[in-house]
N, C-alpha and C. Protein backbone atom coordinates (compact mmCIF):
# COMPACT_ATOMS: atom_id res chain seq x y z
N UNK A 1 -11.15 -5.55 33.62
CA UNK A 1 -11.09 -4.44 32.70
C UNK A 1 -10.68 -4.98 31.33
N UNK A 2 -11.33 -4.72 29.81
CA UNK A 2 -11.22 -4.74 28.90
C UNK A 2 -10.15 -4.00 28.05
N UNK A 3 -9.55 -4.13 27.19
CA UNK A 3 -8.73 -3.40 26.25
C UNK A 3 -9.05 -3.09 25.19
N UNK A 4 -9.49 -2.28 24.89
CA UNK A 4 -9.61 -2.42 23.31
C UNK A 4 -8.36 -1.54 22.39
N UNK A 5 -8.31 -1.97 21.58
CA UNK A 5 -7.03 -0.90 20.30
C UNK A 5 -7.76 0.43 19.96
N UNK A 6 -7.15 1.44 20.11
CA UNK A 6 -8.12 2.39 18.95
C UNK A 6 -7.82 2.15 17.58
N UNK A 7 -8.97 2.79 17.22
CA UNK A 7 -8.99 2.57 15.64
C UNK A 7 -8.74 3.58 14.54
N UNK A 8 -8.07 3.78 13.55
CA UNK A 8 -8.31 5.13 13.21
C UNK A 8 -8.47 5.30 11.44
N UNK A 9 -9.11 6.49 11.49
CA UNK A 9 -9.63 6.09 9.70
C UNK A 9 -8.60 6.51 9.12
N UNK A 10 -9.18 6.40 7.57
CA UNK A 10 -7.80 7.30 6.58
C UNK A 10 -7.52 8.58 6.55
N UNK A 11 -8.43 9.38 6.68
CA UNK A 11 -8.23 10.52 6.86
C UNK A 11 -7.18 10.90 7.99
N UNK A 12 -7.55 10.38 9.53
CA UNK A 12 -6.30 10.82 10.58
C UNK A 12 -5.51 9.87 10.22
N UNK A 13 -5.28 8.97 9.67
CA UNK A 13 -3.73 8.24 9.07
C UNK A 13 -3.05 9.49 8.30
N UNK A 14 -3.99 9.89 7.11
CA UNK A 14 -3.31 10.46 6.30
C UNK A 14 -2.89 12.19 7.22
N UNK A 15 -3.94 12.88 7.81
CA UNK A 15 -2.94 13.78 8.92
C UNK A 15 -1.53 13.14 9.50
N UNK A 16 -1.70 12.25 10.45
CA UNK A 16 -0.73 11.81 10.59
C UNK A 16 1.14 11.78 10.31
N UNK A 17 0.48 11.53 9.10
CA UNK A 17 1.76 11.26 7.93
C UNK A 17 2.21 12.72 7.73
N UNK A 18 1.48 13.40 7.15
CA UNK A 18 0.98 15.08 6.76
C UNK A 18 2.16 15.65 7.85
N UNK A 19 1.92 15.28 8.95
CA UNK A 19 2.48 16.04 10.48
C UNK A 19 3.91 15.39 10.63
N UNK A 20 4.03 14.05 10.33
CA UNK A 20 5.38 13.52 10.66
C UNK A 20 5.80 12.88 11.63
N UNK A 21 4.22 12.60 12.35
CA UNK A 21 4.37 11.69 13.63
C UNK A 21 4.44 10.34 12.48
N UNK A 22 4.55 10.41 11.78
CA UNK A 22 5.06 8.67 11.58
C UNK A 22 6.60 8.78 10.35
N UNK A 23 7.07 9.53 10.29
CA UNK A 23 8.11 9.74 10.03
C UNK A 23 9.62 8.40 9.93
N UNK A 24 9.42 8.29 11.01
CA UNK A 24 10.97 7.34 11.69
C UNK A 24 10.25 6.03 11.64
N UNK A 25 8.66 5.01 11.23
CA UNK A 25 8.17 4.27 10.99
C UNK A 25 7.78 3.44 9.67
N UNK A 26 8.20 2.49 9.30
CA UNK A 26 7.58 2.29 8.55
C UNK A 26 6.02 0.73 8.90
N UNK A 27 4.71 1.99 8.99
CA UNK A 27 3.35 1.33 8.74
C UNK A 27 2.77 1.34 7.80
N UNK A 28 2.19 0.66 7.97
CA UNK A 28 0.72 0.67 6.83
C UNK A 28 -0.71 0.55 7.69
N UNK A 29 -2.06 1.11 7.18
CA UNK A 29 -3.23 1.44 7.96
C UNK A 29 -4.09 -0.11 7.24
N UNK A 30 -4.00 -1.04 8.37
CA UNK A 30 -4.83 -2.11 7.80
C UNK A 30 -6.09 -1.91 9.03
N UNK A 31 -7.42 -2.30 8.11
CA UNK A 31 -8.68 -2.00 8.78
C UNK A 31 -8.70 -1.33 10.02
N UNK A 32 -8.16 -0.20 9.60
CA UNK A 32 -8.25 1.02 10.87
C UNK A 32 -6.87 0.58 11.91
N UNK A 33 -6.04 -0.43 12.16
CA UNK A 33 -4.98 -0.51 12.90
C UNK A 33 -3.85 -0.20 11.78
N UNK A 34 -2.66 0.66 12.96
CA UNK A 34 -1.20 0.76 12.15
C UNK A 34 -0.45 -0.04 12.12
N UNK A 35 -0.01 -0.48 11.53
CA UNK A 35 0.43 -2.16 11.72
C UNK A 35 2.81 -1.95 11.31
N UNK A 36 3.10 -2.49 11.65
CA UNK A 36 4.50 -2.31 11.63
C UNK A 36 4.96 -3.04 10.14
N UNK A 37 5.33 -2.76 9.62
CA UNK A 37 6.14 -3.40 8.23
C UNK A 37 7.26 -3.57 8.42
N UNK A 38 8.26 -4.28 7.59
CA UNK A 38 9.15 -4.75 7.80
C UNK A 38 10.10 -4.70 6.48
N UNK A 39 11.60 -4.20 6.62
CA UNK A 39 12.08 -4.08 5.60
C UNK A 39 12.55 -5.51 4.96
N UNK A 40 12.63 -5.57 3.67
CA UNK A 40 12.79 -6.27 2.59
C UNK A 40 14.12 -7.10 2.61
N UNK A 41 14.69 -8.03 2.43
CA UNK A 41 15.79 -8.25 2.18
C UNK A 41 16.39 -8.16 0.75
N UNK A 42 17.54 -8.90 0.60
CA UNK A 42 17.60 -8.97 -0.71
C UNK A 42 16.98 -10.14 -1.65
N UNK A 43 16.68 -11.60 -0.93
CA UNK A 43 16.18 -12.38 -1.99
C UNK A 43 14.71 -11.83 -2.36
N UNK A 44 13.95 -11.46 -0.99
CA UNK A 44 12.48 -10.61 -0.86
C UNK A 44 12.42 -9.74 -2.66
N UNK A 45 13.89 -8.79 -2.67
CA UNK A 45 13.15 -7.53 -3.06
C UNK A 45 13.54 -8.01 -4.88
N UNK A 46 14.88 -9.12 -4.85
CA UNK A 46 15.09 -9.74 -6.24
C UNK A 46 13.71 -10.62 -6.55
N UNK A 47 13.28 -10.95 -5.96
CA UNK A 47 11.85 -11.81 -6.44
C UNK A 47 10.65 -11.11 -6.77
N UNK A 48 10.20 -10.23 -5.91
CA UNK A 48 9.29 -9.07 -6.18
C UNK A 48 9.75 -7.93 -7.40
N UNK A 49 10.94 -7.75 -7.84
CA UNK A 49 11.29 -7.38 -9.21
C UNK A 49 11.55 -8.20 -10.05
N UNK A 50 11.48 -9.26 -9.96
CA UNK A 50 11.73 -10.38 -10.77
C UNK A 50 9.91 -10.52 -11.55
N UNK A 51 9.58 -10.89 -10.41
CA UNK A 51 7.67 -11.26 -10.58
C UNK A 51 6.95 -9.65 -11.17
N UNK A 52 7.87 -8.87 -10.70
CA UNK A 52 7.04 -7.68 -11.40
C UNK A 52 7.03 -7.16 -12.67
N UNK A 53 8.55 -7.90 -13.56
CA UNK A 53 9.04 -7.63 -14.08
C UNK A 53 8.26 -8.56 -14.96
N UNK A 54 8.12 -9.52 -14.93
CA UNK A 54 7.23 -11.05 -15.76
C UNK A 54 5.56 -10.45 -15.98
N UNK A 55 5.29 -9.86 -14.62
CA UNK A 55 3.70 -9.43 -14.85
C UNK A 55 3.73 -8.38 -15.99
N UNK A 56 4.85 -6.98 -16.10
CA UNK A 56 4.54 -6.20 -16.30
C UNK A 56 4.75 -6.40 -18.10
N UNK A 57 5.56 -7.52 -18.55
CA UNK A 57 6.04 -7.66 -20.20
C UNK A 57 4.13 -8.71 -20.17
N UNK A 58 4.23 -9.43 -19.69
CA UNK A 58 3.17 -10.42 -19.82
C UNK A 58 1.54 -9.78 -19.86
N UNK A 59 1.08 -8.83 -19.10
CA UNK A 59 0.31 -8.06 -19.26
C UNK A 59 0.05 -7.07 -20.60
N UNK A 60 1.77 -6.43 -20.43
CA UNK A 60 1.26 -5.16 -21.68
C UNK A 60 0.48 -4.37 -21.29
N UNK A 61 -0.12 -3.45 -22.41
CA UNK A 61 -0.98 -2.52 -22.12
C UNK A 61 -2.93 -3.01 -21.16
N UNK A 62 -2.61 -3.85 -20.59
CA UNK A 62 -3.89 -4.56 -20.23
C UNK A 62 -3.73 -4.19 -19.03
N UNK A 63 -2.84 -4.06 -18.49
CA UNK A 63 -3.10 -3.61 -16.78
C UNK A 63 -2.00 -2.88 -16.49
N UNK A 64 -1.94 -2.27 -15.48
CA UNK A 64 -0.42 -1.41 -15.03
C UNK A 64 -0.03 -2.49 -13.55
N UNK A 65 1.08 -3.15 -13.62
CA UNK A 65 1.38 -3.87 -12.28
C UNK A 65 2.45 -2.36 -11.05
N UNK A 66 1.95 -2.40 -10.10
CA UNK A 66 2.61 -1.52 -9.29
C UNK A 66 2.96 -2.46 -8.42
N UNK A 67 4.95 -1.79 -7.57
CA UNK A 67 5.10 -2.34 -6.55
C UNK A 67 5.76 -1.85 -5.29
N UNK A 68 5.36 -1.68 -4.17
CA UNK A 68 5.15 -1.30 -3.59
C UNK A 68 4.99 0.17 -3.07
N UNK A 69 3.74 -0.04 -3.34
CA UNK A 69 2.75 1.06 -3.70
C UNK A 69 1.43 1.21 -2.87
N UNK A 70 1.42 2.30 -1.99
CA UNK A 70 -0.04 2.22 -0.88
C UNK A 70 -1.27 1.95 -1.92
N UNK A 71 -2.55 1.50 -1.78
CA UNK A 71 -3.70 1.60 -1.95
C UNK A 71 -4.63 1.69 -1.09
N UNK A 72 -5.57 2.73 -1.42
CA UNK A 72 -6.02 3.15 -0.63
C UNK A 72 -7.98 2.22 -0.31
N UNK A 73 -8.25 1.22 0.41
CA UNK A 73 -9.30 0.60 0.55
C UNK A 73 -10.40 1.28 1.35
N UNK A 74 -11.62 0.84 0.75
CA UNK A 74 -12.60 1.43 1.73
C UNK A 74 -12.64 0.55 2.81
N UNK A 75 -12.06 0.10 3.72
CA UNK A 75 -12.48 -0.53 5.04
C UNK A 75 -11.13 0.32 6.07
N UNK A 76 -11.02 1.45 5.59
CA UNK A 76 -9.87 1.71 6.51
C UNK A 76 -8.46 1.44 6.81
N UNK A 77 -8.29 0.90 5.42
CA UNK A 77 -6.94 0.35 5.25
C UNK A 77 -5.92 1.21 3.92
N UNK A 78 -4.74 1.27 4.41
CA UNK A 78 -3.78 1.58 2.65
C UNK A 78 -2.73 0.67 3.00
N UNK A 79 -2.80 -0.63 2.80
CA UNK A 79 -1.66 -1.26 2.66
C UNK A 79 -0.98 -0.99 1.42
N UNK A 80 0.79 -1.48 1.76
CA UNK A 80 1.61 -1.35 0.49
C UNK A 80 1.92 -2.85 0.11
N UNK A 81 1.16 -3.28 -0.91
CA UNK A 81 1.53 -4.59 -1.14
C UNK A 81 2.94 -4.53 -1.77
N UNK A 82 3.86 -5.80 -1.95
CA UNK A 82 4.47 -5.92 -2.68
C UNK A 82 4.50 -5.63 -4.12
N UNK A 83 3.00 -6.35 -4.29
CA UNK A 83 3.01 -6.54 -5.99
C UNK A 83 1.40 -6.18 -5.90
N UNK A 84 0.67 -5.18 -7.23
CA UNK A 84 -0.36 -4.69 -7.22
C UNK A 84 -0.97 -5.02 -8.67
N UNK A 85 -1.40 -6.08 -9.08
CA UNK A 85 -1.77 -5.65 -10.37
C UNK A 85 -3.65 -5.12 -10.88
N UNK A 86 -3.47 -3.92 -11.37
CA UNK A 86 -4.38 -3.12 -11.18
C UNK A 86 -4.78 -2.59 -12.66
N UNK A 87 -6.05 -1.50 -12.64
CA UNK A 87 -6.62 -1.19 -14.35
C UNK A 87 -5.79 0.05 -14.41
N UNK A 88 -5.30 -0.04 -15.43
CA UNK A 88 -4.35 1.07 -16.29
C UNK A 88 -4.90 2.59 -16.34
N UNK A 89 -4.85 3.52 -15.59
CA UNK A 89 -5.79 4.60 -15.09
C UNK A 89 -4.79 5.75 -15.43
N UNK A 90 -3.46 5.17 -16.22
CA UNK A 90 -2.59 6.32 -16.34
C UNK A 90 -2.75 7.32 -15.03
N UNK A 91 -2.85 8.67 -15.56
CA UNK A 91 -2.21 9.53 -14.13
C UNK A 91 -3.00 9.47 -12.97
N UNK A 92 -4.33 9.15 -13.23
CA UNK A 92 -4.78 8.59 -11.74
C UNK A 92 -4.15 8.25 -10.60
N UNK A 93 -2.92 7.75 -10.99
CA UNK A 93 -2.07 6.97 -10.00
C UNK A 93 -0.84 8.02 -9.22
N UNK A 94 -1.13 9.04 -9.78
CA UNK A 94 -0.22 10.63 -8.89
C UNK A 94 -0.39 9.85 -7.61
N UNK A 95 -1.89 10.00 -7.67
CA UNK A 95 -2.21 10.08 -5.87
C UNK A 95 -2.31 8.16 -5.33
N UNK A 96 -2.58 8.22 -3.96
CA UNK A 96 -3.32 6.75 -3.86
C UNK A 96 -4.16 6.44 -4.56
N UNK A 97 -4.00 5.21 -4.80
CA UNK A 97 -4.84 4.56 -5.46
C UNK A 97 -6.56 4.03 -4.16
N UNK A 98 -7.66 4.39 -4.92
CA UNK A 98 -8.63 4.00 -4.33
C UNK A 98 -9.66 3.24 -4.86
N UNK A 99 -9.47 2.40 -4.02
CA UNK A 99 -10.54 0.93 -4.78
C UNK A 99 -12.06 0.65 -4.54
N UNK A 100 -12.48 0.97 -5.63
CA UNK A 100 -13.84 0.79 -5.01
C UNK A 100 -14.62 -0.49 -5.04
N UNK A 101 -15.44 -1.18 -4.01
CA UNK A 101 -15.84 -2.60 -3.68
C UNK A 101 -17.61 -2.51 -3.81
């Protein structure tokens, strides 16, 4: 007998969340699997504000750097990267961000 994972899109991720069955978790939806994340320490989260902090004077008005921040991919994924540097879309960014490929 075979196993396979189910798979699930963004849409029932985003129910999901909506409902609060993922509440007490912290995932992220990589290519259709929920995958477990892991909290930050402190050198983790001083370096990732450190580096975000360098992208975001060094850039300027040329890009908006986000960090940790879902995006939303077309292959079934919204990972929260650490560090996002992305096109300056002002309020676009209320919602997920969605990338188109």
């Amino acid at each position: 007998m075979s196993v396979t994972a189910a798979k699930w899109t963004l849409e029932e991720y985003h129910h999901m969340i909506k409902a609060g069955i993922l509440d007490d978790r912290q995932v992220e939806l990589l290519r259709g699997e929920i995958v477990e994340i892991f909290a930050e320490g402190e050198p983790h989260a001083y370096s990732r504000n450190e580096a975000g902090e360098y992208l975001a004077k060094l850039l300027g008005d040329q890009a908006k750097v986000r960090q940790d921040s879902p995006i939303t991919l077309p292959n079934n994924s919204e990972p929260e990267p650490d560090i996002a540097v992305v096109q300056n879309l002002g309020r676009e960014y209320r919602f997920h961000v969605r990338i188109q490929v």
